[in-house]
Protein backbone atom coordinates (compact mmCIF):
# COMPACT_ATOMS: atom_id res chain seq x y z
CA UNK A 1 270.29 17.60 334.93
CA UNK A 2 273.30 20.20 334.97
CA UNK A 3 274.35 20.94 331.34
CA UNK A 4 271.10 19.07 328.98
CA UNK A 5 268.46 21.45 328.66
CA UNK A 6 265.10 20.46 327.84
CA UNK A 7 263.66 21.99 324.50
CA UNK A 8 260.23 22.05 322.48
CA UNK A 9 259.38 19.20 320.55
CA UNK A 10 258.42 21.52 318.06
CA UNK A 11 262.00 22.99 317.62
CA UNK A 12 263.16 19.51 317.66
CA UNK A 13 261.70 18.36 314.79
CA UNK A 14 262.37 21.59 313.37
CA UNK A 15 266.08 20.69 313.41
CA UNK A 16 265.36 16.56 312.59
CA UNK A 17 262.71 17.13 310.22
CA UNK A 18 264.59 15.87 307.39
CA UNK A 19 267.39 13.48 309.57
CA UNK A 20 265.49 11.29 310.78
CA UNK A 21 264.40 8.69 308.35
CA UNK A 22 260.11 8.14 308.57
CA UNK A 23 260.64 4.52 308.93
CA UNK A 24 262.03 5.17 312.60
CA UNK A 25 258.18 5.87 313.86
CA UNK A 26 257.40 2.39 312.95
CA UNK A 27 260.07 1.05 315.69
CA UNK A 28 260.89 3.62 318.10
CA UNK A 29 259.03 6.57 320.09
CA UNK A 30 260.82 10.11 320.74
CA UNK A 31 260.49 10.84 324.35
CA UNK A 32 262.60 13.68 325.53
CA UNK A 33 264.32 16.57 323.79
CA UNK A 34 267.46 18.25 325.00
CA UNK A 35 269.95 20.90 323.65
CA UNK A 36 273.48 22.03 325.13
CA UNK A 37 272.34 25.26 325.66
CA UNK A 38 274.05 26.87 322.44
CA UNK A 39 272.51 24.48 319.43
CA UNK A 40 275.70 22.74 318.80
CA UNK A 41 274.44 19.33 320.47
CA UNK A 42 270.98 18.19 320.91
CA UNK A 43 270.24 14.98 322.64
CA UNK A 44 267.27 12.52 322.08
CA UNK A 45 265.56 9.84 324.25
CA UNK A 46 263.38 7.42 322.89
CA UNK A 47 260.97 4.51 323.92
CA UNK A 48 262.26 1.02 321.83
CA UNK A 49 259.00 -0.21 321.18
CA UNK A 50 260.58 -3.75 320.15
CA UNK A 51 262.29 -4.56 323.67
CA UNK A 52 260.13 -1.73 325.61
CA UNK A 53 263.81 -0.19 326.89
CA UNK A 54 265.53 3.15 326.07
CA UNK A 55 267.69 4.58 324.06
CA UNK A 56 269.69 8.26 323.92
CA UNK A 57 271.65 9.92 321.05
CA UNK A 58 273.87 12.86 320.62
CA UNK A 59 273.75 14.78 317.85
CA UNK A 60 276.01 17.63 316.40
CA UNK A 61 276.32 19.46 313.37
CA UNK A 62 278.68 18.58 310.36
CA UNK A 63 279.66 20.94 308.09
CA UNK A 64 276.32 21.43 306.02
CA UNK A 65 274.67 22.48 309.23
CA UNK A 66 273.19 19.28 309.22
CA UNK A 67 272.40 17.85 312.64
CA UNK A 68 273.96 13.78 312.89
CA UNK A 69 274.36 11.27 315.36
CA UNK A 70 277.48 11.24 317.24
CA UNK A 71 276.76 8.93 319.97
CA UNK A 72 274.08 6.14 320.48
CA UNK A 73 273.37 4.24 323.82
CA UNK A 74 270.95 1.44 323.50
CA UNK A 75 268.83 -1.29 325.71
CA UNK A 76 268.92 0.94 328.81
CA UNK A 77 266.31 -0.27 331.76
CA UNK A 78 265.22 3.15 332.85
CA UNK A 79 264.71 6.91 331.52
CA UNK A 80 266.45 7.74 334.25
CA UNK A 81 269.36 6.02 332.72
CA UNK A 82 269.02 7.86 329.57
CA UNK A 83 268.77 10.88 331.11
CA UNK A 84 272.08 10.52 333.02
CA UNK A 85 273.80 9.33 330.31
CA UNK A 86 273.02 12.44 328.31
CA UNK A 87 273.80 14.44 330.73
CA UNK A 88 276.73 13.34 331.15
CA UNK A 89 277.91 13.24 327.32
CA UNK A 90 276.66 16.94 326.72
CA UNK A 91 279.34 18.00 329.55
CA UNK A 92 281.78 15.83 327.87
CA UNK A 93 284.69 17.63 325.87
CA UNK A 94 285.41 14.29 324.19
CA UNK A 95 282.83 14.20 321.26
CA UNK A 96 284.12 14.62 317.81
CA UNK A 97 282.11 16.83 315.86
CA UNK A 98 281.25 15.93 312.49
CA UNK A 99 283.28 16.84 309.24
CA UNK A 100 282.68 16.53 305.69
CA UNK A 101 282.92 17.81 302.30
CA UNK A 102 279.85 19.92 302.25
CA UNK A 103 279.50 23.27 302.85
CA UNK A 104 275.99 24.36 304.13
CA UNK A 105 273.20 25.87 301.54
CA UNK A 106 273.35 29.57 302.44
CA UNK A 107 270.05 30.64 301.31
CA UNK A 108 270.51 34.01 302.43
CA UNK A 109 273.97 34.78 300.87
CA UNK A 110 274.53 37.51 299.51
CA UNK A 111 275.19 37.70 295.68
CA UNK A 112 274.55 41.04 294.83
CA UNK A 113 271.08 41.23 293.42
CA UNK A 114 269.55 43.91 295.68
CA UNK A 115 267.76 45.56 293.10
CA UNK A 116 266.22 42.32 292.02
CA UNK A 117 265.31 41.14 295.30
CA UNK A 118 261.70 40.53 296.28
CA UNK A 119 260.30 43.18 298.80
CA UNK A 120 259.13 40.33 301.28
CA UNK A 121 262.56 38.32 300.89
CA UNK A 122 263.77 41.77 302.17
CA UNK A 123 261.55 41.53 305.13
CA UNK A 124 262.68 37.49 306.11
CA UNK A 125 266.20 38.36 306.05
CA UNK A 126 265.81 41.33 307.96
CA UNK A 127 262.62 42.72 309.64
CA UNK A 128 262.59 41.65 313.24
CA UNK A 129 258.70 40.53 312.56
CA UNK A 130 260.12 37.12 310.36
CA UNK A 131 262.73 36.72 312.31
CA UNK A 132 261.02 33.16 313.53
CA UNK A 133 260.33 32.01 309.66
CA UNK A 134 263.91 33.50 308.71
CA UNK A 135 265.46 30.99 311.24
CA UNK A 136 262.80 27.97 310.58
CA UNK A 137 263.64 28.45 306.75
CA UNK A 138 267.27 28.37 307.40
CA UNK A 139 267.29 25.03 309.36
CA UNK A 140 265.11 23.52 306.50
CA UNK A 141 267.44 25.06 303.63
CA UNK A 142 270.22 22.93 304.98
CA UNK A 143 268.34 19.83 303.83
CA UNK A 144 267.42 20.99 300.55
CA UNK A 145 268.72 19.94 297.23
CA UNK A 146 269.13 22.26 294.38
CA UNK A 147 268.92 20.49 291.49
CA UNK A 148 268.61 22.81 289.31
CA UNK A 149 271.25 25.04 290.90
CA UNK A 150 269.20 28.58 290.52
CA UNK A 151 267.67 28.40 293.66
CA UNK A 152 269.20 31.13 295.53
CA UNK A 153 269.01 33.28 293.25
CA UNK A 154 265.57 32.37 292.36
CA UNK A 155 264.30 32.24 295.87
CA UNK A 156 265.80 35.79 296.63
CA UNK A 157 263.94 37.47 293.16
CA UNK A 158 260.61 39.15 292.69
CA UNK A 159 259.20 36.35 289.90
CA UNK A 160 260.74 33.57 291.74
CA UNK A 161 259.87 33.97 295.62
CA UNK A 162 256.96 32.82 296.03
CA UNK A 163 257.13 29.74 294.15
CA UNK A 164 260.27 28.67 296.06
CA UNK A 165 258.43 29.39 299.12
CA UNK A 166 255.77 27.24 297.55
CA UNK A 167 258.28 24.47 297.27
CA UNK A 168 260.24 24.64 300.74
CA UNK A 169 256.91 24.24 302.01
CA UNK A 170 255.62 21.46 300.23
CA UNK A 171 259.21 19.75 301.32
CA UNK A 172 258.02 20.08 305.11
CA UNK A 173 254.80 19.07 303.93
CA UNK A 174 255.53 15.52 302.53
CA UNK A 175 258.10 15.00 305.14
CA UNK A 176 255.78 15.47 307.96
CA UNK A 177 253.52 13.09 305.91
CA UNK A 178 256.87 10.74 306.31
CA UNK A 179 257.72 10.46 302.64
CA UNK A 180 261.20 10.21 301.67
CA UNK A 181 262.53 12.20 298.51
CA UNK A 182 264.66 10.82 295.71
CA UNK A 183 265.77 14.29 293.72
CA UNK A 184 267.78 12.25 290.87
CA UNK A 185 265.45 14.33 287.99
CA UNK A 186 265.21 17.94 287.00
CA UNK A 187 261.81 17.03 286.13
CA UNK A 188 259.22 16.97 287.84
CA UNK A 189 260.10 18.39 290.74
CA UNK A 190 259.82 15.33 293.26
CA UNK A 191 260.00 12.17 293.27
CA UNK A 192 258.71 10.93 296.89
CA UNK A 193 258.41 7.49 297.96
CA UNK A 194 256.19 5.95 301.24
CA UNK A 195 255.31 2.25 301.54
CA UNK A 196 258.19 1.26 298.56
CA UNK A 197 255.87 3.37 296.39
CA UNK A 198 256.36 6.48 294.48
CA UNK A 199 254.65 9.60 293.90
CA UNK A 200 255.81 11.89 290.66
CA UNK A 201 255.30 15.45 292.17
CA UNK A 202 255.55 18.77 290.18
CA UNK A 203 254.82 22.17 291.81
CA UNK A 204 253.23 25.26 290.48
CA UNK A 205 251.59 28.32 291.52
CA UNK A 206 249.34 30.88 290.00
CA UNK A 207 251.76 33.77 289.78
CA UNK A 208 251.20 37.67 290.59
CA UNK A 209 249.12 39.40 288.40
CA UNK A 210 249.19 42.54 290.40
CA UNK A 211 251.54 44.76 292.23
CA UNK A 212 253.01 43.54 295.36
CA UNK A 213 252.00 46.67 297.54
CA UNK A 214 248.43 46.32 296.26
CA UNK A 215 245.49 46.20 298.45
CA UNK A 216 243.45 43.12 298.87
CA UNK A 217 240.40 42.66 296.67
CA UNK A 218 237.19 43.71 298.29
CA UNK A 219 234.21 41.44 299.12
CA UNK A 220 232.33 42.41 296.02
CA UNK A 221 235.23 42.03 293.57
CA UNK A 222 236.74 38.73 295.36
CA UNK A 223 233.03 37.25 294.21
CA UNK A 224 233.26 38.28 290.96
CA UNK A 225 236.70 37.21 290.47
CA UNK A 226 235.37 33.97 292.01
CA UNK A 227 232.61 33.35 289.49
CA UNK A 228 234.93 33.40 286.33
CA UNK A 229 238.34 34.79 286.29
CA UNK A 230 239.80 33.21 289.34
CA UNK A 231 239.27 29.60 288.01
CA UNK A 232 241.03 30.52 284.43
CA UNK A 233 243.97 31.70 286.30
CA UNK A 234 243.85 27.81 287.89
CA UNK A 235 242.87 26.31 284.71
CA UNK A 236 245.69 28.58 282.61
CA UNK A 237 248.27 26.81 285.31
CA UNK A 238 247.26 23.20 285.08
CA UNK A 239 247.35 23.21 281.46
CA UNK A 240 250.76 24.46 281.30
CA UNK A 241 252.14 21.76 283.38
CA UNK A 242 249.77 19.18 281.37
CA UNK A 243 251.94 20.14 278.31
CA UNK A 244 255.09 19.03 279.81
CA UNK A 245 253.70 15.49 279.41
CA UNK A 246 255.48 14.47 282.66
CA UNK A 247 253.70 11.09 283.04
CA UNK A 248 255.84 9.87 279.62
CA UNK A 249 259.15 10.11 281.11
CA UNK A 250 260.71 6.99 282.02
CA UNK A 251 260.88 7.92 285.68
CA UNK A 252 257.59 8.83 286.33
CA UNK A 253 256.02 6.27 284.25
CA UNK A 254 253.63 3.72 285.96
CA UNK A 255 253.68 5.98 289.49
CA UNK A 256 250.63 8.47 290.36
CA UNK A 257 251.42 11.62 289.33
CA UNK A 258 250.28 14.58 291.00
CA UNK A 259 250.19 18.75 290.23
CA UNK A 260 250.50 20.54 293.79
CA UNK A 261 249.46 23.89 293.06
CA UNK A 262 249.38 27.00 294.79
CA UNK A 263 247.62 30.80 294.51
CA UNK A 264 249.91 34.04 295.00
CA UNK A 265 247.84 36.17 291.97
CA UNK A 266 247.23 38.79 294.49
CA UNK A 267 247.44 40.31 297.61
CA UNK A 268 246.47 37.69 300.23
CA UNK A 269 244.33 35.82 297.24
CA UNK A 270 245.16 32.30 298.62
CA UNK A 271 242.51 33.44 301.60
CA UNK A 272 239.76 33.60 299.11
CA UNK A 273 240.14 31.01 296.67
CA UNK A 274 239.01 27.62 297.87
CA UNK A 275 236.14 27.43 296.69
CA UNK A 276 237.28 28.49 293.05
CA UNK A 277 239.56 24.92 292.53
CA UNK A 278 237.40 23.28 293.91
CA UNK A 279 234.50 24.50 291.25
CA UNK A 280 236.81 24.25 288.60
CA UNK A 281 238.64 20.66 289.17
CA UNK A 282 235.00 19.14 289.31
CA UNK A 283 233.11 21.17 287.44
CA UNK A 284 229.91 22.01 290.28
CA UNK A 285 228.92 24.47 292.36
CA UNK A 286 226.51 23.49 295.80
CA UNK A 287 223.51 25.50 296.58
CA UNK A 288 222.28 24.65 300.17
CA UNK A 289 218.35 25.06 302.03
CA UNK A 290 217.15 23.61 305.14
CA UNK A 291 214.35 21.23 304.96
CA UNK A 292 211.16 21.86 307.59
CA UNK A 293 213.53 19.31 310.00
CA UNK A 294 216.31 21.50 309.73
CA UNK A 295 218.95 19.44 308.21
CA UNK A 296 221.04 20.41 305.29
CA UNK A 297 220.28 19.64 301.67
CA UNK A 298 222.84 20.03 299.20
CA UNK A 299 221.88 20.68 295.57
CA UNK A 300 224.75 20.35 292.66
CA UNK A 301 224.96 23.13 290.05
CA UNK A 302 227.04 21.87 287.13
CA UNK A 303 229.11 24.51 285.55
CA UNK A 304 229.58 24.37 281.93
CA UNK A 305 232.48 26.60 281.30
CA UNK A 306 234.09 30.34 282.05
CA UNK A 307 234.90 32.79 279.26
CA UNK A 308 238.35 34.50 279.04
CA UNK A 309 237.83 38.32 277.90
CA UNK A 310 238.78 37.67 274.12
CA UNK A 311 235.58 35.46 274.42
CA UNK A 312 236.92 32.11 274.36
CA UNK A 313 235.19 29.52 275.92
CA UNK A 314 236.57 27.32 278.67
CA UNK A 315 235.32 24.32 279.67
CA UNK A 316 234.63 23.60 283.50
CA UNK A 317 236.01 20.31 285.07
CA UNK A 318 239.13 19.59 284.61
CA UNK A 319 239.12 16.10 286.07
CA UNK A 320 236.69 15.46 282.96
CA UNK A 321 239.18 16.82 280.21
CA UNK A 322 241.41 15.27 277.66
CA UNK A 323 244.67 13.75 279.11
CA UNK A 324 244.00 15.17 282.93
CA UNK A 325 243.14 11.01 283.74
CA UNK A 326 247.29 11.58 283.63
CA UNK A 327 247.04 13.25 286.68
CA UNK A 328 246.21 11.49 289.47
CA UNK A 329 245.47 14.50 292.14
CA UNK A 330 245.81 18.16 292.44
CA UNK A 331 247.61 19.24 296.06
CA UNK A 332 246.31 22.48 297.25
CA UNK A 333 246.90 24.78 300.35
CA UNK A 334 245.76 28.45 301.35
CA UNK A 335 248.92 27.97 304.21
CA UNK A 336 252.24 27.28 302.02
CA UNK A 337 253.27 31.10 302.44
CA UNK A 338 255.93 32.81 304.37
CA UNK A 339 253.10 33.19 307.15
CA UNK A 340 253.03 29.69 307.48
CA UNK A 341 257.00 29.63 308.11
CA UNK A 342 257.07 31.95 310.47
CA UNK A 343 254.24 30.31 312.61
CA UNK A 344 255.94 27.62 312.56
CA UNK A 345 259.29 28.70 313.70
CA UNK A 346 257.38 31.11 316.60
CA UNK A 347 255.71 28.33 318.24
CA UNK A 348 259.48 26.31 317.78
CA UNK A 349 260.80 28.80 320.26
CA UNK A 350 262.57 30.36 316.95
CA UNK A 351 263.14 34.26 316.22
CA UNK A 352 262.98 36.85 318.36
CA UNK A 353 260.52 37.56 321.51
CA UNK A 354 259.68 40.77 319.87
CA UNK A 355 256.91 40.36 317.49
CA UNK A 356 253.46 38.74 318.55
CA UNK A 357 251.46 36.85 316.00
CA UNK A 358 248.35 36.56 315.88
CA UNK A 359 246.53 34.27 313.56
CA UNK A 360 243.17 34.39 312.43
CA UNK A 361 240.93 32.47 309.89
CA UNK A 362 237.60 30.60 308.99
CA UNK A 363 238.35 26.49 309.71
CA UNK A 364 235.94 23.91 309.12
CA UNK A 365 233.26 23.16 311.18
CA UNK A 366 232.24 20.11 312.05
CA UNK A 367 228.80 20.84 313.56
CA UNK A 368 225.93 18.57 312.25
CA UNK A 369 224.09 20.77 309.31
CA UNK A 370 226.64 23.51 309.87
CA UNK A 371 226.77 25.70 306.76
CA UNK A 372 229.05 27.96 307.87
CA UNK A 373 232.73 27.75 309.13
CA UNK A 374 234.09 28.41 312.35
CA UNK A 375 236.01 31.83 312.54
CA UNK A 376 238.86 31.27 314.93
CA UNK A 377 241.80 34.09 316.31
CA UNK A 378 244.23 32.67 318.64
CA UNK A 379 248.27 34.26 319.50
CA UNK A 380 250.67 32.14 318.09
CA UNK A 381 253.14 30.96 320.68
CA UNK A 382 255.01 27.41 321.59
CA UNK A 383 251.31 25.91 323.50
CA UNK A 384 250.09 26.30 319.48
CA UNK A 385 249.96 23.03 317.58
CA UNK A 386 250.00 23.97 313.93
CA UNK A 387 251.85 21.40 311.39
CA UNK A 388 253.13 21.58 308.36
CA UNK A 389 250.04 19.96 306.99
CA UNK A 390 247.28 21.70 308.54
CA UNK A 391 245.16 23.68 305.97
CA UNK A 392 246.26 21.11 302.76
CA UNK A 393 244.26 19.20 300.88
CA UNK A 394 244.21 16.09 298.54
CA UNK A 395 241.64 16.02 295.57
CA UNK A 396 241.42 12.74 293.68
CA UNK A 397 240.71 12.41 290.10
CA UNK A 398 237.64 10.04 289.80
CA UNK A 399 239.02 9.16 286.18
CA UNK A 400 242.94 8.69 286.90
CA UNK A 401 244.40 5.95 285.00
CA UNK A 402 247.08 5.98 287.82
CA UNK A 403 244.48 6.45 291.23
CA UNK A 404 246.72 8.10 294.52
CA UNK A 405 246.14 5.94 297.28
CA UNK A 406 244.32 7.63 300.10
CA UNK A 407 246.42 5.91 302.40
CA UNK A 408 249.47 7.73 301.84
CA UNK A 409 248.05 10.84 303.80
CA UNK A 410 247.09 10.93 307.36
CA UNK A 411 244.57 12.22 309.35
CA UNK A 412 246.14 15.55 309.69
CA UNK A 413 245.31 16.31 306.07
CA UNK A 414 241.83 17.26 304.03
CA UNK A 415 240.68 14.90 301.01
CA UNK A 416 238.59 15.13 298.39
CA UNK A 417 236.34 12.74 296.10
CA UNK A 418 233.79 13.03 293.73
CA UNK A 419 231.15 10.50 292.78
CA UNK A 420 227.73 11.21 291.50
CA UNK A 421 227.47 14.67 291.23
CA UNK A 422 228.54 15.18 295.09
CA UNK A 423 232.21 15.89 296.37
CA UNK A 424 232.77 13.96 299.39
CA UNK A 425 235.54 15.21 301.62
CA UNK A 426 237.54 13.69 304.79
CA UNK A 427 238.31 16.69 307.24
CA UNK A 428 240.73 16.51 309.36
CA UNK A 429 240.08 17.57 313.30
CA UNK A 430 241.45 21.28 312.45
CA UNK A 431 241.13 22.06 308.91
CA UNK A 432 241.37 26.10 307.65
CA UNK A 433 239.84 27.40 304.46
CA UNK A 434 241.74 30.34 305.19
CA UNK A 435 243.92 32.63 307.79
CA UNK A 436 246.14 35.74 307.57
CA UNK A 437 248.84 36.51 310.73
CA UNK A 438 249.19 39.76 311.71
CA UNK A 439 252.45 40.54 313.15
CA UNK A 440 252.73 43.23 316.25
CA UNK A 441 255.22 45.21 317.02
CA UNK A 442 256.01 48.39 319.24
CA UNK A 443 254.32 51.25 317.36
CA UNK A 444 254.55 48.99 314.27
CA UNK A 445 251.81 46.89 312.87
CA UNK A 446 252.69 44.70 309.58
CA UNK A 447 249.89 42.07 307.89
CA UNK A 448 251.16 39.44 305.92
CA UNK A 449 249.33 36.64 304.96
């Protein structure tokens, strides 16, 4: 082939994460990936798996940086045939480009807040280390919709960073899961739809409570955080969101309704806090022993409740509280942070060469009787098969009035359920508790989760 250039399927769907409708998986299946060599066309063969023939598209940019189909060939015999034929329509000067009335979402425009701008939205826009998530976030932007209209702003500021982040991730996230997203509402913040069913969707997080140049907890203090003060912070989160009543509004009645929550209280806290929801949402903690035959025996601990330091008591288990049947799941991940962009666009083929990433973490291991996870380090590059859902889990309320249908989710993601005393989880083939990325560069070493 002279002018199509193969790319990544990884940067593909980086670019047609949020074209392509999910319904398309059911009837076709993406073969080949090509680009002109500059971005401004990409071309597309796929399998028909109706009439077992091929078909190619051409796809350019319209003025929202949006890429579109231009040109569509269908029921050819051969890939061979596809291939020529894009080929050939890459070289061609004849294709119109897309127009419109929309101008793209500039995420990283400037509008003069420099002194209000978050230190690590600083880094993305210019530190050669994000350079992959600054590009990866950029293609993604394009497909956003601001609702509320504070976005930018919001996205570029110290109290509103992270929780954008939170959300541009958990946009990836449900795509990937092949949801589509009807933003009609201010409130909450999506409305996503899969099998002509929808899912009421609001995101939070668990904002900082300490200074952004702080140094992580240490061992000792992240375990006495754990035991009490880590699940108020959760518990202080939900409850806020529970007062917004959000399963009364006439949208979101009669659909599941879910709280995906997130924790940025501190310096790389979302590494250590697992276990800390998942005490609090069902109320137990799991001692483990070995019997004489070596297997693993699990013993529940039921926690009554934590204490904040005025002395007020707060009951454990939120599941088991007053209105939470409302909410059908909580949606938690240690991975929706600007690591997890940047991973994401490296091992796309996005950013620059420069920086190496390398990831490490404790993932779940699947050994019989295990007890402990698997600790895993591996250099991010464009062999690595992260997704966007890797490292997220589902856990369902066993009292929802409104239950989320396991079926929506894939095998990709983790899932919780409790019955009995016992939490029993689905894990996914690759499933982290935690990871940090440390980026590498010449004389220049920078950690970020």
């Amino acid at each position: 082939m002279k002018t199509a250039i193969p790319i990544n399927k990884k940067l593909f769907d980086i670019y047609l994460l949020f074209t392509r409708e999910p319904f398309v998986q059911y009837f076709s299946k993406e073969l080949e990936f090509y680009s002109n060599g500059n971005g401004g066309l990409l071309g597309l063969i796929s399998l028909d798996l109706t009439d077992n023939d091929y078909y190619g598209c051409i796809l350019s940019r319209d003025k929202a940086k949006q890429y579109r189909a231009e040109l569509i060939v269908a029921s050819l015999k051969t890939i061979e045939e596809a291939r020529k034929w894009i080929d050939e329509k890459m070289s061609s000067n004849s294709i119109t480009f897309h127009d419109n009335k929309f101008e793209f979402f500039d995420i990283f425009q400037n509008i003069g807040n420099e002194d209000k701008q978050h230190p690590f939205f600083k880094l993305l826009k210019s530190n050669v280390a994000f350079s992959s998530a600054n590009e990866a976030i950029k293609e993604i932007s394009y497909h956003y919709k601001d609702i509320d209209g504070n976005f930018i702003e919001q996205f570029q500021s110290v109290n509103g960073f992270d929780s954008r982040i939170w959300e541009l991730f958990l946009f990836c996230f449900f795509r990937e899961q092949f949801f589509s997203f009807k933003r009609n509402n201010y409130a909450p913040d999506f409305i996503v739809e899969k099998f002509n069913q929808e899912i009421a969707v609001e995101a939070v997080i668990i904002s900082r409570k300490t200074d952004i140049e702080s140094e992580p907890q240490k061992i000792e203090q992240i375990q006495e955080k754990l035991n009490n003060e880590t699940p108020l912070l959760f518990s202080s989160a939900l409850f806020d969101k529970m007062k917004k009543k959000y399963w009364e509004k006439n949208h979101v009645k009669g659909k599941p309704f879910v709280i995906a929550i997130a924790d940025f209280h501190d310096s790389m806290s979302m590494t250590w806090t697992y276990n800390a929801i998942l005490d609090y949402l069902y109320g137990y903690k799991y001692e483990h022993s070995f019997d004489k035959q070596g297997n693993l025996v699990i013993k529940p601990v039921k926690i009554d409740d934590y204490t904040k330091p005025n002395g007020t008591k707060i009951p454990s288990g939120f599941f088991f509280q007053p209105e939470s049947e409302n909410v059908s799941a909580i949606i938690f991940s240690s991975c929706g942070t600007l690591s997890k962009f940047n991973r994401m666009g490296k091992q796309a083929g996005l950013g620059s060469d420069i920086p190496i990433l390398i990831r490490m973490g404790a993932f779940y291991n699947h050994t019989p009787n295990a007890d402990k996870p698997n600790l895993v380090s591996y250099q991010v590059n464009e062999q690595s098969l992260e997704t966007w859902s890797e490292g997220t889990v589902v856990f369902h309320n066993p009292n929802a009035k409104i239950p989320l249908n396991p079926a929506f989710f894939d095998d990709k993601v983790a899932q919780s359920f409790f019955e009995d005393e016992f939490i029993y989880s689905k894990m996914p083939k690759i499933f982290p508790y935690t990871s940090f990325t440390q980026n590498l560069l010449p004389k220049n070493t920078i950690r970020k989760k």
